[in-house]
Protein backbone atom coordinates (compact mmCIF):
# COMPACT_ATOMS: atom_id res chain seq x y z
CA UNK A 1 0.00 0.00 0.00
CA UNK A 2 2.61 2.32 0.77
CA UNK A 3 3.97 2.00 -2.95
CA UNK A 4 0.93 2.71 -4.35
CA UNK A 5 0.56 5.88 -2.08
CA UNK A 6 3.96 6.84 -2.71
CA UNK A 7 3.57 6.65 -6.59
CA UNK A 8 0.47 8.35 -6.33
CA UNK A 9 1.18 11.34 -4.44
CA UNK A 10 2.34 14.06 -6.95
CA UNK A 11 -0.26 12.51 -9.82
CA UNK A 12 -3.10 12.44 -7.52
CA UNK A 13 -2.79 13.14 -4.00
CA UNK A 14 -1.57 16.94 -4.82
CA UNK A 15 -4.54 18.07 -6.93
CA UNK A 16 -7.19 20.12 -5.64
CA UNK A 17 -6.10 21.10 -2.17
CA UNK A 18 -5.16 24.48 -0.76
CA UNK A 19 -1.55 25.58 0.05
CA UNK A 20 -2.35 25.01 3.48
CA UNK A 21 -2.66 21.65 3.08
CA UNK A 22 -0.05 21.28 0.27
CA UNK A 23 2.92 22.94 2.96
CA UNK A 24 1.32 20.59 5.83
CA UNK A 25 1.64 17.70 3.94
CA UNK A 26 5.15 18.47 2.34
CA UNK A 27 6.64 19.39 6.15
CA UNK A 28 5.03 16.38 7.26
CA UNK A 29 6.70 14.40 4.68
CA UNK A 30 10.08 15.93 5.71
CA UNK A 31 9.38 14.91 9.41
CA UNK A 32 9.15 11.60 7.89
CA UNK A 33 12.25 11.62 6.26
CA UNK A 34 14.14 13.31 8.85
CA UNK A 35 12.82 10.43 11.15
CA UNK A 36 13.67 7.47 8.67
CA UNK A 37 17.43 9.07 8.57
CA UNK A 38 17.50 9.13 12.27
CA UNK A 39 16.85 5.25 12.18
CA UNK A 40 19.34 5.05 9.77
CA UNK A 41 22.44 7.21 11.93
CA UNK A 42 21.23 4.54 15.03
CA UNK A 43 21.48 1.18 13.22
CA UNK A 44 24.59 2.26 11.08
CA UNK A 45 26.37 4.95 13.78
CA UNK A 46 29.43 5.35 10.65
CA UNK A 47 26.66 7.23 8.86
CA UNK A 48 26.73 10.80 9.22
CA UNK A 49 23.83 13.21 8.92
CA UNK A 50 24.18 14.26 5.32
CA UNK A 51 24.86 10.93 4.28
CA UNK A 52 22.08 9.28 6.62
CA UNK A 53 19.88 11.63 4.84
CA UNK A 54 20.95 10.59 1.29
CA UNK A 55 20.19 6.72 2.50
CA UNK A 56 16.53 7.84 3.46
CA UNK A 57 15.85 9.64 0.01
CA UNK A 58 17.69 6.46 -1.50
CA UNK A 59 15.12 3.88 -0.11
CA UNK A 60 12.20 6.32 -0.76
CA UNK A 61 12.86 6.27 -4.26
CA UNK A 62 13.61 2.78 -4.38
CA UNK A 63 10.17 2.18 -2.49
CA UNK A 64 8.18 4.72 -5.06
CA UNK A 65 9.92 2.46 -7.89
CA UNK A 66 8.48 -1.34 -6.66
């Protein structure tokens, strides 16, 4: 499910909503992120942040792919 909703976002998700909404759900997403590279720098402590942050956009990607 989250492939689908991750492949879906920008084509379908986005249109039709205020800004408001738009910037919530964009800063949310971020959080998100931020969070998955935190997980990242705990399991793999040689990772630092910028790289860590690189991993998460890495597996998003690879998750919007499947």
């Amino acid at each position: 499910m989250l492939c689908e909703l991750l492949s879906a976002q920008a084509g379908v998700l986005e249109h039709n909503i205020s800004i408001e909404v738009a910037t919530r759900y964009k800063e949310g997403a971020r959080d998100s992120l931020l969070g998955l590279a935190e997980l990242l720098r705990h399991l793999f402590p040689e990772l630092d942040r910028p790289r860590s942050e690189q991993g998460a956009n890495l597996i998003i990607v690879l998750i919007c792919g499947l």
